[in-house]
C-alpha atoms as a PDB file:
ATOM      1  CA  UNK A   1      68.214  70.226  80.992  1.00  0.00           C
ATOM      2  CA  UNK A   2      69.048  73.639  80.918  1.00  0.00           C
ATOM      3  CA  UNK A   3      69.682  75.935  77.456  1.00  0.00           C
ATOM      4  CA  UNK A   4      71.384  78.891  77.864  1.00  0.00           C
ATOM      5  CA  UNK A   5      69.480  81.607  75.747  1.00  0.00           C
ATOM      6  CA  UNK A   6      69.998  85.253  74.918  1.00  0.00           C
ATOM      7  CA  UNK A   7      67.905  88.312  76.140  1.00  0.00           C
ATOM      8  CA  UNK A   8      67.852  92.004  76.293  1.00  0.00           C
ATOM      9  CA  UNK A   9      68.064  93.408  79.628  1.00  0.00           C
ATOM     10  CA  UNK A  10      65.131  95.940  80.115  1.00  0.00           C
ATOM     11  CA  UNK A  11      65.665  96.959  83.791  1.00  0.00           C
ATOM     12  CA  UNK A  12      68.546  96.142  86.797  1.00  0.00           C
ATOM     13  CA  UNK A  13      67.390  96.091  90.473  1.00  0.00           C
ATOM     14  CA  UNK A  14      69.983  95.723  93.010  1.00  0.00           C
ATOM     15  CA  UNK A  15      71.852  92.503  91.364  1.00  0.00           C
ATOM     16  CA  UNK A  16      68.467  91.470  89.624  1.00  0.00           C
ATOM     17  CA  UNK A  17      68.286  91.787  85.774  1.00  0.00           C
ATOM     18  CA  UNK A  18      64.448  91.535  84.413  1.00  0.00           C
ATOM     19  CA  UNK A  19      64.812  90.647  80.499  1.00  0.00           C
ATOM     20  CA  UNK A  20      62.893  89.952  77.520  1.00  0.00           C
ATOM     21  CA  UNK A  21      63.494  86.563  75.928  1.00  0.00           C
ATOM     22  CA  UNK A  22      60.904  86.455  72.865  1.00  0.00           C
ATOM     23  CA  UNK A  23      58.485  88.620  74.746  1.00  0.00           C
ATOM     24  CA  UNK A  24      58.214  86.725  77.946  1.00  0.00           C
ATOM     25  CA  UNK A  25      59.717  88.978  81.039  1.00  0.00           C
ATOM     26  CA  UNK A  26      62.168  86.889  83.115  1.00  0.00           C
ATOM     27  CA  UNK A  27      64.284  87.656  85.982  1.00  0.00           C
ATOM     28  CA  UNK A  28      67.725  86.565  86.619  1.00  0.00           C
ATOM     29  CA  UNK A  29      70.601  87.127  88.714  1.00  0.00           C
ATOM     30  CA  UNK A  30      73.359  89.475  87.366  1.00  0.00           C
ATOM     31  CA  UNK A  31      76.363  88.443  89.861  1.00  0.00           C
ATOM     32  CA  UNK A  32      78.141  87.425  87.081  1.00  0.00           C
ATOM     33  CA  UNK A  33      78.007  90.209  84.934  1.00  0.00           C
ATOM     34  CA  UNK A  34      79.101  93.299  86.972  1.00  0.00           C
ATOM     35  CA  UNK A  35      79.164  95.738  84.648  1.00  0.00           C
ATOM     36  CA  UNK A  36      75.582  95.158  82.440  1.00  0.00           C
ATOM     37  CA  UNK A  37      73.404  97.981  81.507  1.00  0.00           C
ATOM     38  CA  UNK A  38      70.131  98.681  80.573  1.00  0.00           C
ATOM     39  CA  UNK A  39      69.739  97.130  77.213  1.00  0.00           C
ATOM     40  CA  UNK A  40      72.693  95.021  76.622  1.00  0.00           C
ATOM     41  CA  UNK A  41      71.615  91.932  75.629  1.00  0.00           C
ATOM     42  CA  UNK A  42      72.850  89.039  78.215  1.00  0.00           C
ATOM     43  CA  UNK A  43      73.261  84.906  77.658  1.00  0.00           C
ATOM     44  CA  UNK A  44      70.800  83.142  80.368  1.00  0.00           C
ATOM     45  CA  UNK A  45      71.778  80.279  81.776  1.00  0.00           C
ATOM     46  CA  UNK A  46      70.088  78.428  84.848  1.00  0.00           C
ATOM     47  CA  UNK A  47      68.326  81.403  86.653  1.00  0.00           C
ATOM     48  CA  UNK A  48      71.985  83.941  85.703  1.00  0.00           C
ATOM     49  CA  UNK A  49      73.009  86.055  83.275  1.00  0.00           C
ATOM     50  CA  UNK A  50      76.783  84.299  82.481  1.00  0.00           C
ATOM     51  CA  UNK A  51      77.962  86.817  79.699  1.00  0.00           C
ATOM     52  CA  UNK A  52      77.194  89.779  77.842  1.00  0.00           C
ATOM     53  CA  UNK A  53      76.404  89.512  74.143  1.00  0.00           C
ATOM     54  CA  UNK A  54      77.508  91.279  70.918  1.00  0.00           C
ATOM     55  CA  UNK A  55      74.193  92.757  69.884  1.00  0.00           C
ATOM     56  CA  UNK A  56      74.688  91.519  66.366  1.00  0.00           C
ATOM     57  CA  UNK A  57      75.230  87.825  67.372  1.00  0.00           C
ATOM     58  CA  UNK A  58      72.202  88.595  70.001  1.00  0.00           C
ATOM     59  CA  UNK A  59      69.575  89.272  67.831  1.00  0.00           C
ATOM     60  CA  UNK A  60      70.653  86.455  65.283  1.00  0.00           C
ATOM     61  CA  UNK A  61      70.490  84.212  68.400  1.00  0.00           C
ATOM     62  CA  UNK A  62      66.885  85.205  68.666  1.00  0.00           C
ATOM     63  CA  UNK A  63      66.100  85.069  64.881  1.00  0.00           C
ATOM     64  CA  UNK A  64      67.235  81.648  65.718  1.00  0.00           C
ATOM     65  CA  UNK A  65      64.905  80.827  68.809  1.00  0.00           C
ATOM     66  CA  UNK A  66      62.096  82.366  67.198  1.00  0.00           C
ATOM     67  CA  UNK A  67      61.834  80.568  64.057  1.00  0.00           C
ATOM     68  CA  UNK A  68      62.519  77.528  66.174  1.00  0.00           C
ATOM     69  CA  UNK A  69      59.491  77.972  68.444  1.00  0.00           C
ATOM     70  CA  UNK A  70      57.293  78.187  65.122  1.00  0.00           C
ATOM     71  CA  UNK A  71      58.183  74.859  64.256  1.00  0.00           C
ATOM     72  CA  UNK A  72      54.884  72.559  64.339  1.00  0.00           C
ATOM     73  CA  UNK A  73      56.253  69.123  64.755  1.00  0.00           C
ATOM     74  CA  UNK A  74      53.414  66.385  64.902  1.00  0.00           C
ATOM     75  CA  UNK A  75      55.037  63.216  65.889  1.00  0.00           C
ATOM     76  CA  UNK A  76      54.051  60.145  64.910  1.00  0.00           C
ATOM     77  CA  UNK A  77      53.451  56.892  67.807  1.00  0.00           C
ATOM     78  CA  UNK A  78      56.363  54.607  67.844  1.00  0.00           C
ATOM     79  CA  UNK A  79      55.726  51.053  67.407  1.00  0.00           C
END
């Protein structure tokens, strides 16, 4: 299953976009977004960039993803 997840675009080669996504680098294609600049802040989904994001809503998205991915969750054996 993919989850479509904001970023900020930190560099644009030839229809490439390289991004940061909670400090992990990731490339994606930028077809789809014609008109994105150096950092915008783009929604990822499956390997593209599908829209770009209010900057606002952006970083509230990552807020969101961070404080999600410093959830410890122990689960317990189901019986």
């Amino acid at each position: 299953m993919c989850i479509a997840h904001p970023a900020k675009v930190l560099e644009i080669k030839d229809k490439n976009i390289i991004c940061d996504f909670l400090g992990v680098a990731e490339v994606c294609v930028g077809d789809l977004c014609p008109t994105v600049e150096v950092g915008d802040y783009v929604l990822i989904h499956g390997g593209y960039a599908i829209e770009i994001l209010d900057p606002k809503e952006a970083e509230l998205s990552l807020e969101i993803f961070e404080e999600l991915s410093n959830i410890d969750i122990k689960a317990e054996p189901s019986l």
